[in-house]
PDB file of N, CA and C in Angstrom:
ATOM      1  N   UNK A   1      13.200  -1.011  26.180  1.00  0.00           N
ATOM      2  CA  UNK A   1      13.256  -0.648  24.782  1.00  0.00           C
ATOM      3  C   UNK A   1      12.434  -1.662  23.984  1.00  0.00           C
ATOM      4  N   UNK A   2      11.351  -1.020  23.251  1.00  0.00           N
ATOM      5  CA  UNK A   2      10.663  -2.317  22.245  1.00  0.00           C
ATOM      6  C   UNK A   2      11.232  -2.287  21.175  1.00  0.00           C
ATOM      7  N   UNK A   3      12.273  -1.859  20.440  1.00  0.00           N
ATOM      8  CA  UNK A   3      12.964  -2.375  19.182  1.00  0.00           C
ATOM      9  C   UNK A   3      13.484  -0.842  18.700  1.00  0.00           C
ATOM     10  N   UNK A   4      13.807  -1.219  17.319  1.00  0.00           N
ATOM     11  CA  UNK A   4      14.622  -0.252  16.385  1.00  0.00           C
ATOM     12  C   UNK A   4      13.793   0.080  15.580  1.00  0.00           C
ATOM     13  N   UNK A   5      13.843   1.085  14.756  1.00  0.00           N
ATOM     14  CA  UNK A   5      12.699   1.627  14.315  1.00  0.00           C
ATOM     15  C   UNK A   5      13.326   2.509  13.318  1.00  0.00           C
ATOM     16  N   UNK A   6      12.710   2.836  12.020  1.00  0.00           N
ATOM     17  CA  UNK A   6      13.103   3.835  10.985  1.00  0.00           C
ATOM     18  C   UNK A   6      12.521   4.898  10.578  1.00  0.00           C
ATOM     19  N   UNK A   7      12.883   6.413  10.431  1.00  0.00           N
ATOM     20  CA  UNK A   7      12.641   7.541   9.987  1.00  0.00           C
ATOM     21  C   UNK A   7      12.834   7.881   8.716  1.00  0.00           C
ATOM     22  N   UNK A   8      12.201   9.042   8.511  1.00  0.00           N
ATOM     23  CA  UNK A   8      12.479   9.113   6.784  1.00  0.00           C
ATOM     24  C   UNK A   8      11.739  10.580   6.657  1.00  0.00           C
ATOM     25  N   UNK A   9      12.647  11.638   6.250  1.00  0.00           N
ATOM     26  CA  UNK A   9      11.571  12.706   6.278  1.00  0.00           C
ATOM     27  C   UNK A   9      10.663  12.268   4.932  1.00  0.00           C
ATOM     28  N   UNK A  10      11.064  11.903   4.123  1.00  0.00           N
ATOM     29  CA  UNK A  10      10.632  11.542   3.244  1.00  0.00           C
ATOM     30  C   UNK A  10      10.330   9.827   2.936  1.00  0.00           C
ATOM     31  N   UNK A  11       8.802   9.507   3.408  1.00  0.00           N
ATOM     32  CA  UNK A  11       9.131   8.164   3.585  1.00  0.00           C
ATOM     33  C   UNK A  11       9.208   7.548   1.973  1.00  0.00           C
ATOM     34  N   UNK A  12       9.597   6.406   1.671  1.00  0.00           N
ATOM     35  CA  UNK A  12       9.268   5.723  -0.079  1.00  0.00           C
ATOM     36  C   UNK A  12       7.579   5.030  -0.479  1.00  0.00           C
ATOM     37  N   UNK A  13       8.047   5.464  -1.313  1.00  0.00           N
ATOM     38  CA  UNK A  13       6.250   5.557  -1.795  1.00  0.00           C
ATOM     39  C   UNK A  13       5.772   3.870  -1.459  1.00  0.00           C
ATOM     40  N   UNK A  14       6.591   2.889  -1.010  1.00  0.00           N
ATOM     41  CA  UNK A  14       5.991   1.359  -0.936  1.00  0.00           C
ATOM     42  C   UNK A  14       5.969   1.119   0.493  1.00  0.00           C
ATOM     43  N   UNK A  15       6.039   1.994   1.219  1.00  0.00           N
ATOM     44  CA  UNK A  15       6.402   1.953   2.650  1.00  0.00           C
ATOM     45  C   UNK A  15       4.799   1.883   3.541  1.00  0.00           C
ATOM     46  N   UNK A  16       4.349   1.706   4.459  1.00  0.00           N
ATOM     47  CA  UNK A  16       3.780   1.924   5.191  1.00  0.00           C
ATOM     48  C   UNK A  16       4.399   3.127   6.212  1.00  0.00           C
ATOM     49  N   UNK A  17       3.613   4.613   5.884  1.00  0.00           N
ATOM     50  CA  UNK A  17       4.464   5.605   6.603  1.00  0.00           C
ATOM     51  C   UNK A  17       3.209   5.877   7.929  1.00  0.00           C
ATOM     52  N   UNK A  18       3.888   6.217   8.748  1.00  0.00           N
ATOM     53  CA  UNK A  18       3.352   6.771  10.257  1.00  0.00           C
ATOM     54  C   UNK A  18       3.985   7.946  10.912  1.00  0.00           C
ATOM     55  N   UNK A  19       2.821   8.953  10.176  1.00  0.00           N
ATOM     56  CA  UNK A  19       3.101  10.806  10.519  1.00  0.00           C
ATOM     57  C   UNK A  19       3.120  10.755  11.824  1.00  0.00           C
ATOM     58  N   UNK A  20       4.154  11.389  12.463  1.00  0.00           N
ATOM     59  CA  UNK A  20       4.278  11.372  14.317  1.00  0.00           C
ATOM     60  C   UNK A  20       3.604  13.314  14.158  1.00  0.00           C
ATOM     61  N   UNK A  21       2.507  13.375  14.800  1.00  0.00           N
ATOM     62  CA  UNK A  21       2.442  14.488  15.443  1.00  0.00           C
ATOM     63  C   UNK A  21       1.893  14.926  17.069  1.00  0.00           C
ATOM     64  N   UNK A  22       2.170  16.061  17.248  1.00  0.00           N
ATOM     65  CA  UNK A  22       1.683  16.965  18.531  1.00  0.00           C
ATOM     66  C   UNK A  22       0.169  17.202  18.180  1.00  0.00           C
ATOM     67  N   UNK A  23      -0.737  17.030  19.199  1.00  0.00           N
ATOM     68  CA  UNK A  23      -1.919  17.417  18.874  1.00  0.00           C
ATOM     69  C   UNK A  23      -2.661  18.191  20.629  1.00  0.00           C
ATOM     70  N   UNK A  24      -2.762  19.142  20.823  1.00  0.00           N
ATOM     71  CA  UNK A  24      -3.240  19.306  21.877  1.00  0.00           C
ATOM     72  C   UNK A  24      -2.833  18.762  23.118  1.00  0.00           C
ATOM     73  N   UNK A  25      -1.105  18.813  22.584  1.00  0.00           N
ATOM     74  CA  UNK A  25      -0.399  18.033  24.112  1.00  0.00           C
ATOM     75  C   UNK A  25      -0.444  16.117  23.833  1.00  0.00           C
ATOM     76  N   UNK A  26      -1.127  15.801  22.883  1.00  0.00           N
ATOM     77  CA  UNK A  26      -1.197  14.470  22.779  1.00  0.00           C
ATOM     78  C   UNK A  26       0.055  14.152  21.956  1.00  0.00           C
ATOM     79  N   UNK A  27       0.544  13.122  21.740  1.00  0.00           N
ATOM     80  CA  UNK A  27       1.396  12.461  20.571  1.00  0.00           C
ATOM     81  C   UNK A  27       0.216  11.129  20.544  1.00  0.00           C
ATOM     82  N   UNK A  28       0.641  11.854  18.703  1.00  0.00           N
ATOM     83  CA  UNK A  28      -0.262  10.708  18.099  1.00  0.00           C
ATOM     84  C   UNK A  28       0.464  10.356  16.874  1.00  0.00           C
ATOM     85  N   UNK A  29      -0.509  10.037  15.908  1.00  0.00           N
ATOM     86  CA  UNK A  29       0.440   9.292  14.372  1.00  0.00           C
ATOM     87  C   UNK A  29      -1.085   9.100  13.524  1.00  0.00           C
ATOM     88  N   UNK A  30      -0.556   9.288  12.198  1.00  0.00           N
ATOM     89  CA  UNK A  30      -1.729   9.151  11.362  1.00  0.00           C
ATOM     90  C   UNK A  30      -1.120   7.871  10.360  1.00  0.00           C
ATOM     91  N   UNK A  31      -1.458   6.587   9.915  1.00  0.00           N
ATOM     92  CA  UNK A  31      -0.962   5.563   9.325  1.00  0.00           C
ATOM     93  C   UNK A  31      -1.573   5.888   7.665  1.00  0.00           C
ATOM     94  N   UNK A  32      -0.171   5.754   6.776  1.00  0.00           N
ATOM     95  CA  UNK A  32      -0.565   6.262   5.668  1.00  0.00           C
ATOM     96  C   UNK A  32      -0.188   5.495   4.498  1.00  0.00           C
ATOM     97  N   UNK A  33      -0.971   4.330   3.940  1.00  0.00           N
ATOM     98  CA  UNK A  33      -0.649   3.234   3.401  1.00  0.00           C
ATOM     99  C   UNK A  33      -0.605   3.956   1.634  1.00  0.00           C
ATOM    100  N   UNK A  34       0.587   3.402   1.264  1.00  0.00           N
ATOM    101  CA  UNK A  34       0.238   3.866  -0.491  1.00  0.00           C
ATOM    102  C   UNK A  34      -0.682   2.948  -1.141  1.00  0.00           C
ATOM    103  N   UNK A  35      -1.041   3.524  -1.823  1.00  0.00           N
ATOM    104  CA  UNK A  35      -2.750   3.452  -2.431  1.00  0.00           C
ATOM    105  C   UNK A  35      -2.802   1.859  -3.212  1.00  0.00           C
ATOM    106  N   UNK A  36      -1.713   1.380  -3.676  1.00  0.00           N
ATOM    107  CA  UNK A  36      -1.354  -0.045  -3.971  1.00  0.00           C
ATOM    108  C   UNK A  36      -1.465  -0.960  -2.790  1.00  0.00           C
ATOM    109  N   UNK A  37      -0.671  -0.857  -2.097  1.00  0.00           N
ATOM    110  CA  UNK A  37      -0.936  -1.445  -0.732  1.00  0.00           C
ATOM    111  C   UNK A  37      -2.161  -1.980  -0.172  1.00  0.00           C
ATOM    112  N   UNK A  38      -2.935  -0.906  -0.095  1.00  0.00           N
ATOM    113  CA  UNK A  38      -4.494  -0.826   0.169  1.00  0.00           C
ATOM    114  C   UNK A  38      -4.748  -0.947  -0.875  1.00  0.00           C
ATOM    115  N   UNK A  39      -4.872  -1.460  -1.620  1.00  0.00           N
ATOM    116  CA  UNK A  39      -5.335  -2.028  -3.336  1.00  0.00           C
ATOM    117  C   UNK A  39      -5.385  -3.721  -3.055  1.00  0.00           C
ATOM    118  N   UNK A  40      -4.223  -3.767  -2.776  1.00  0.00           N
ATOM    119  CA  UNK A  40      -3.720  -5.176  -2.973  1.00  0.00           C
ATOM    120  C   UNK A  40      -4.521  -5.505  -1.631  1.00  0.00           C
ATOM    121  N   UNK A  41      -4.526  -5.316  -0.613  1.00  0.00           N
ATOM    122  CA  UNK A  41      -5.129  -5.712   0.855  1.00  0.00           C
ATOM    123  C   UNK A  41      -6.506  -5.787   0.351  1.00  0.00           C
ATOM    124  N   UNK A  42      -7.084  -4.790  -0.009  1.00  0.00           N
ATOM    125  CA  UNK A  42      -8.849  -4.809  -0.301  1.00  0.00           C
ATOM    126  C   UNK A  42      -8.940  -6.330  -1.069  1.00  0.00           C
ATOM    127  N   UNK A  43      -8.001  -6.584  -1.911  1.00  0.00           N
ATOM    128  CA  UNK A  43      -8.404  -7.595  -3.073  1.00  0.00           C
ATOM    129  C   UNK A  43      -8.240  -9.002  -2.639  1.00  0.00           C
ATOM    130  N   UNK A  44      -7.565  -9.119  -1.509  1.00  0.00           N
ATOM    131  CA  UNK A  44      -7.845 -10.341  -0.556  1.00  0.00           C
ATOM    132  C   UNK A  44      -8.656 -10.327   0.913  1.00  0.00           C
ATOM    133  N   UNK A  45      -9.600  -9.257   0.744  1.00  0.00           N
ATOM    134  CA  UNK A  45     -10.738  -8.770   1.770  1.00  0.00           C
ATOM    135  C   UNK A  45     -10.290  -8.235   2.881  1.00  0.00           C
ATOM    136  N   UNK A  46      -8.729  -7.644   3.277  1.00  0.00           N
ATOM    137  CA  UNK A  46      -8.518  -6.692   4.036  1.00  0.00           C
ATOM    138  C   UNK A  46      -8.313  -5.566   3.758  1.00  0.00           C
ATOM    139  N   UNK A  47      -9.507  -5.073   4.630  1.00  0.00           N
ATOM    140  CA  UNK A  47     -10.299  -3.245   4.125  1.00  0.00           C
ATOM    141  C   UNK A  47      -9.175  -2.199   5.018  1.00  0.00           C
ATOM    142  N   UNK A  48      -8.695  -1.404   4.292  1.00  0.00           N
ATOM    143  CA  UNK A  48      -7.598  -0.534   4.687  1.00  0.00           C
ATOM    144  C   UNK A  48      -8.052   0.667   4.359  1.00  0.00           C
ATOM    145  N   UNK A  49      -8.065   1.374   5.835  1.00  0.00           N
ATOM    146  CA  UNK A  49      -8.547   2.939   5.310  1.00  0.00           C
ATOM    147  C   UNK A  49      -7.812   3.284   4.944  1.00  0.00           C
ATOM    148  N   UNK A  50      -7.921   4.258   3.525  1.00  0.00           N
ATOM    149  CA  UNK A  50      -6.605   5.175   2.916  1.00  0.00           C
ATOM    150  C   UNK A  50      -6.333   6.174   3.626  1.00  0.00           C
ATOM    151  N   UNK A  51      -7.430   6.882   4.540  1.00  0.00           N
ATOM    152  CA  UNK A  51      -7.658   8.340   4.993  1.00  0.00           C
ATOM    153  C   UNK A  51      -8.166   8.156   6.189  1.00  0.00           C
ATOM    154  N   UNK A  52      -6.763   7.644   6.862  1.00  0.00           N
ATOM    155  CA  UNK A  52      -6.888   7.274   8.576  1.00  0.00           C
ATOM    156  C   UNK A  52      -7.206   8.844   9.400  1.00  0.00           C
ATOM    157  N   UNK A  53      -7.720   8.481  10.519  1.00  0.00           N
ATOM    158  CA  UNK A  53      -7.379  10.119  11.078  1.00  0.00           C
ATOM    159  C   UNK A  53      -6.262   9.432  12.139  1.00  0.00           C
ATOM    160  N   UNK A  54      -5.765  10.627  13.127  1.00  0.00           N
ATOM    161  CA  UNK A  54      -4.962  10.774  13.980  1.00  0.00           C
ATOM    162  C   UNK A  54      -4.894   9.785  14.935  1.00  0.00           C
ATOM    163  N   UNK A  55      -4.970   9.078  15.692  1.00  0.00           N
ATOM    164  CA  UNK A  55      -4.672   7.493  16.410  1.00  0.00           C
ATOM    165  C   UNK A  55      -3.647   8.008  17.536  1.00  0.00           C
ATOM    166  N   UNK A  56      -3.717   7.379  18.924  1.00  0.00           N
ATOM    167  CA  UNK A  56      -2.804   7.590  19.951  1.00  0.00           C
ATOM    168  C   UNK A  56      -1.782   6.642  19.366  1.00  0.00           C
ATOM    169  N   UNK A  57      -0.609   7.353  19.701  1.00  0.00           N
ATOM    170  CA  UNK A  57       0.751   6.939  18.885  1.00  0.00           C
ATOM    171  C   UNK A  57       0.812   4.992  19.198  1.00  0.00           C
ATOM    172  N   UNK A  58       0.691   4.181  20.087  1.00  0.00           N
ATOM    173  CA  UNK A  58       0.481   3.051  20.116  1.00  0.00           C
ATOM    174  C   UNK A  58      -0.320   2.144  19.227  1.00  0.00           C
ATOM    175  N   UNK A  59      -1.498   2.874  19.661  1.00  0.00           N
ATOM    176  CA  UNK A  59      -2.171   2.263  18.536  1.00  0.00           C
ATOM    177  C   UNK A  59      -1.867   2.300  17.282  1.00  0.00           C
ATOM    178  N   UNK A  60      -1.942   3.491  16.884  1.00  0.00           N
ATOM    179  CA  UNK A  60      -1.465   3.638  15.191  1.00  0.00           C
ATOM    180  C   UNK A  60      -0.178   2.842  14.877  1.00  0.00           C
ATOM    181  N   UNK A  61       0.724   2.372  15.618  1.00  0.00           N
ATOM    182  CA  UNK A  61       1.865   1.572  15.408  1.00  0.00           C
ATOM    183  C   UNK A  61       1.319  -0.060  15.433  1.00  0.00           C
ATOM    184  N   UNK A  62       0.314  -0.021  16.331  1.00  0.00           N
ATOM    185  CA  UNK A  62      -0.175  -1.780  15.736  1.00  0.00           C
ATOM    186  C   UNK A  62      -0.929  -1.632  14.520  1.00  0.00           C
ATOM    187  N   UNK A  63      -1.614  -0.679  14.368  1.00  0.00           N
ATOM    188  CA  UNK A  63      -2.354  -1.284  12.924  1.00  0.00           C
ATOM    189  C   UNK A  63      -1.726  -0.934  11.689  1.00  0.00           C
ATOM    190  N   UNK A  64      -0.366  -0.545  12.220  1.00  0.00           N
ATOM    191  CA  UNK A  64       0.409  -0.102  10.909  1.00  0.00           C
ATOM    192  C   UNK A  64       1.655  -1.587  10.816  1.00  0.00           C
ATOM    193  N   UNK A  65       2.062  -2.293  11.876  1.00  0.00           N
ATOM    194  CA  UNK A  65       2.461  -3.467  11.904  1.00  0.00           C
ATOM    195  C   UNK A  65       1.631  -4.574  11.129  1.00  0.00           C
ATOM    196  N   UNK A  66       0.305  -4.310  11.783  1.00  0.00           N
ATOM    197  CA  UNK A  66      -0.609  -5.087  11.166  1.00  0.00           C
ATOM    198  C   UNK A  66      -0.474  -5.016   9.794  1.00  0.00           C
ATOM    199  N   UNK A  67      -1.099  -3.998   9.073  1.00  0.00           N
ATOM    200  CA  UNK A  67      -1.081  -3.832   7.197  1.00  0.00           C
ATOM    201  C   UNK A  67       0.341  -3.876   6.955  1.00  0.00           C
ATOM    202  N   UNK A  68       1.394  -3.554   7.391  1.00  0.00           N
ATOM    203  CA  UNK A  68       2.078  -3.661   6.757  1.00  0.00           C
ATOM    204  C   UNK A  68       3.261  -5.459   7.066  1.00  0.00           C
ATOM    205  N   UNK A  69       2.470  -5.972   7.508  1.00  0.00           N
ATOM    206  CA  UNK A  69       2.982  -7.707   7.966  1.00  0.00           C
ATOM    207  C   UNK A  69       1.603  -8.297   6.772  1.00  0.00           C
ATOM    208  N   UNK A  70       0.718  -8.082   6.538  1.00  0.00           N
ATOM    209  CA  UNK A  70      -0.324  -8.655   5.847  1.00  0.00           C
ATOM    210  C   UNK A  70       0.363  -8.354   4.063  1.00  0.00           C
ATOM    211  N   UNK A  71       1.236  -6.940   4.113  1.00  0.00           N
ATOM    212  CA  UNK A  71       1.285  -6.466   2.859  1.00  0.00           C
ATOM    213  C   UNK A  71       2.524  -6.507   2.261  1.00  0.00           C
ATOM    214  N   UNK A  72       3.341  -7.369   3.576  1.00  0.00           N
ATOM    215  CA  UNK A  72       4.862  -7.784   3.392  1.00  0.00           C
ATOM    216  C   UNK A  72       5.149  -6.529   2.931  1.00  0.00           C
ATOM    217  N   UNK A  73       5.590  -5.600   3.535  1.00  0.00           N
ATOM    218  CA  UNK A  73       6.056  -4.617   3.337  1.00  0.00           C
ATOM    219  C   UNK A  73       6.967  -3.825   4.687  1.00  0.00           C
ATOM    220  N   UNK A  74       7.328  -2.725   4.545  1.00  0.00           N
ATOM    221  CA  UNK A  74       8.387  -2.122   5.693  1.00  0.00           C
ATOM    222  C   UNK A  74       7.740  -0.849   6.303  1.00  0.00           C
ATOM    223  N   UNK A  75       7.979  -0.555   7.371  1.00  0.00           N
ATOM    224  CA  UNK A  75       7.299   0.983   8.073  1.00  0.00           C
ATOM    225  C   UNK A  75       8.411   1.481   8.034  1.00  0.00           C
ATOM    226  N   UNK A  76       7.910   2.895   7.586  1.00  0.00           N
ATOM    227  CA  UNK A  76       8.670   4.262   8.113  1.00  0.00           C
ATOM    228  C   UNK A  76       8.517   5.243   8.521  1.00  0.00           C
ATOM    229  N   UNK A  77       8.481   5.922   9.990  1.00  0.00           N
ATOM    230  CA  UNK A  77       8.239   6.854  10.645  1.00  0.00           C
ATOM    231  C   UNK A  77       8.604   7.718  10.249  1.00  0.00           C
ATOM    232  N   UNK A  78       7.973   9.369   9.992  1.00  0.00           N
ATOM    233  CA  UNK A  78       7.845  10.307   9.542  1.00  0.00           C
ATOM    234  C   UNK A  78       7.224  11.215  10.654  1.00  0.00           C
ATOM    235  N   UNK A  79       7.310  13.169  10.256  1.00  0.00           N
ATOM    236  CA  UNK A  79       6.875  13.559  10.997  1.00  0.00           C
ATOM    237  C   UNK A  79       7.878  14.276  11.875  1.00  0.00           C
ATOM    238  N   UNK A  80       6.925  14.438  13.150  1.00  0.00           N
ATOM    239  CA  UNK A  80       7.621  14.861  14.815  1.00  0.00           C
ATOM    240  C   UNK A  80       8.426  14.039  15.233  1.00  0.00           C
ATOM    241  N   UNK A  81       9.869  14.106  15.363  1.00  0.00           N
ATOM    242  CA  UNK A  81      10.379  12.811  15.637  1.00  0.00           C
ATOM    243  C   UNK A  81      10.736  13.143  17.528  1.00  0.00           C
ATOM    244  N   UNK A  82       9.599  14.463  17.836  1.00  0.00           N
ATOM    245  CA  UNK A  82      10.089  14.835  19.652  1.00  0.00           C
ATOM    246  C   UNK A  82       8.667  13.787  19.831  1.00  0.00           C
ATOM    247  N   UNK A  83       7.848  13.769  18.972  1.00  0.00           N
ATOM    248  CA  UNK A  83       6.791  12.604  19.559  1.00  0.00           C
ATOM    249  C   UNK A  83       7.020  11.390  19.943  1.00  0.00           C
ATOM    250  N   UNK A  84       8.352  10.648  19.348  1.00  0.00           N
ATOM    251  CA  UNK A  84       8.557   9.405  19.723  1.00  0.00           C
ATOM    252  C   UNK A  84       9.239   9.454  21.195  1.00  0.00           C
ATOM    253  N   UNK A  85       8.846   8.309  22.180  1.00  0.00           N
ATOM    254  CA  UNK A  85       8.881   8.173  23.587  1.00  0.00           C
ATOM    255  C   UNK A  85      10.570   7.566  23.212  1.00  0.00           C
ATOM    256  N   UNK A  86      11.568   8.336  23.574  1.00  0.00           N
ATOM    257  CA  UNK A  86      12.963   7.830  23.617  1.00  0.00           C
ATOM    258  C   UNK A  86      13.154   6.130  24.574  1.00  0.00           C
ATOM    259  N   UNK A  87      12.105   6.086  25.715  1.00  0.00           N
ATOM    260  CA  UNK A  87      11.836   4.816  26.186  1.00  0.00           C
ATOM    261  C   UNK A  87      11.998   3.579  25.115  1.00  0.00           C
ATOM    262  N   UNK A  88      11.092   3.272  24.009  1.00  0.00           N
ATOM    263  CA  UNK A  88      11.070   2.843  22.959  1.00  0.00           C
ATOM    264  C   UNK A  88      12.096   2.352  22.160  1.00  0.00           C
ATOM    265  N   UNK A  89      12.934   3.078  22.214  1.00  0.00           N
ATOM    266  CA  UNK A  89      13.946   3.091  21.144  1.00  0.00           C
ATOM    267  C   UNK A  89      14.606   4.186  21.026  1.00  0.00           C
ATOM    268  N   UNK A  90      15.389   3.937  19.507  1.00  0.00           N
ATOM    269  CA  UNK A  90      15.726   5.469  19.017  1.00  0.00           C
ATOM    270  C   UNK A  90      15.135   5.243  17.476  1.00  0.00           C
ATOM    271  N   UNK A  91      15.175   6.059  16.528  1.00  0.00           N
ATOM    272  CA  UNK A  91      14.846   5.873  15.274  1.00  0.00           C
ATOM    273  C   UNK A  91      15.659   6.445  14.767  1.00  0.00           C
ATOM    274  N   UNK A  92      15.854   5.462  14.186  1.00  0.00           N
ATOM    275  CA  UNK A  92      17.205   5.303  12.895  1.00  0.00           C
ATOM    276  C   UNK A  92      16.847   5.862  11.605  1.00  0.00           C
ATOM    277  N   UNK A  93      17.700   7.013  10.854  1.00  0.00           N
ATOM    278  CA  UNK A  93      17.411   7.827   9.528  1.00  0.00           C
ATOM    279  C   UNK A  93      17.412   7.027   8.344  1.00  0.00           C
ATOM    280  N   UNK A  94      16.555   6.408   7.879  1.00  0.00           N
ATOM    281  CA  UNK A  94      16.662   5.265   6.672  1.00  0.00           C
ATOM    282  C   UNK A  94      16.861   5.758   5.662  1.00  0.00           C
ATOM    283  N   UNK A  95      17.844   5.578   4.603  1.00  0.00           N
ATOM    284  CA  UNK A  95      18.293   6.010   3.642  1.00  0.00           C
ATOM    285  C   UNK A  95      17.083   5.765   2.727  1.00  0.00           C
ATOM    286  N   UNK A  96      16.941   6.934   1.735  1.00  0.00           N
ATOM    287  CA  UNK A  96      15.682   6.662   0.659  1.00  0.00           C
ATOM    288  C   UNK A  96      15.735   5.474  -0.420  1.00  0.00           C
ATOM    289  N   UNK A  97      16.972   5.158  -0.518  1.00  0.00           N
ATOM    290  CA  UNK A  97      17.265   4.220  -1.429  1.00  0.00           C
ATOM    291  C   UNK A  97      17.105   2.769  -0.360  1.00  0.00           C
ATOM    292  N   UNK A  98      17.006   3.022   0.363  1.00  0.00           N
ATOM    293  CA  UNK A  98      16.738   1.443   1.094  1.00  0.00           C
ATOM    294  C   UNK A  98      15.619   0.488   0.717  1.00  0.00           C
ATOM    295  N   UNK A  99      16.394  -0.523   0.631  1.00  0.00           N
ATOM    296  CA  UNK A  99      14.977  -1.889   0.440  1.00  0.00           C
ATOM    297  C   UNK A  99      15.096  -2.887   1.837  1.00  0.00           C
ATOM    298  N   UNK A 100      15.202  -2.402   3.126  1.00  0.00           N
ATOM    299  CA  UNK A 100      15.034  -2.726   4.381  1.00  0.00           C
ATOM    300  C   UNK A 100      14.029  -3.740   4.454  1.00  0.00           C
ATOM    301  N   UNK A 101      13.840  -4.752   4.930  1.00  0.00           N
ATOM    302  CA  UNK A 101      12.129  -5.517   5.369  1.00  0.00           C
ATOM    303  C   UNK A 101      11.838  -4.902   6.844  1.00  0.00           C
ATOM    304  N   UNK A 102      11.049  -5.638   6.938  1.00  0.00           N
ATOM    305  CA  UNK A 102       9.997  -5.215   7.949  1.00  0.00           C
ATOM    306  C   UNK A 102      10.916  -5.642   9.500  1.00  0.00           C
ATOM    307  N   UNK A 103      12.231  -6.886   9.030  1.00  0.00           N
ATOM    308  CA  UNK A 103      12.844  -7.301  10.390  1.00  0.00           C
ATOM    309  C   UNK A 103      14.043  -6.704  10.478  1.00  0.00           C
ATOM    310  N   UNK A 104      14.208  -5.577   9.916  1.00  0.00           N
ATOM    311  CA  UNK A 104      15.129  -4.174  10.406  1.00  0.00           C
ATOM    312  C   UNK A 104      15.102  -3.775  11.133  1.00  0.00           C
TER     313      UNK A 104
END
């Protein structure tokens, strides 16, 4: 198991969210930073695509650790939740009102 992890059909707009989808038999994830986030990152010279494409589900989970450890901020998984590898973890339904950190 690599850790605990949070869902949200609806992730919060300060979140670093990561869409889980099916793609041609693949599981993948699209990393979807709110537009502040990537505001604030650009303005200390880390360039954050706003308009990621689709990423094999691993990857897209490091570079979403990444921006969102640079942007002190929290992830929340969204999406396909049959994409996540039960190996992993489980993912936990995060209440919308949560102010969780990132060591949840």
């Amino acid at each position: 198991m690599i850790g605990r992890f949070w869902y949200a059909e609806i992730p919060r707009d300060d979140h670093i969210a990561i869409r889980l989808v099916w793609r041609d038999g693949l599981a993948l994830a699209k990393v979807e930073p709110p537009t502040g986030i990537a505001d604030t990152l650009g303005d200390i010279g880390v360039m954050v695509r706003r308009e990621d494409e689709f990423l094999d589900l691993p990857i897209a989970i490091g570079y979403a650790v990444l921006i969102a450890g640079l942007a002190d901020t929290s992830l929340t998984f969204t999406g396909d939740v049959t994409v996540w590898p039960p190996k992993w973890g489980i993912l936990l339904e995060r209440p919308r009102s949560s102010v969780a950190s990132l060591s949840d």
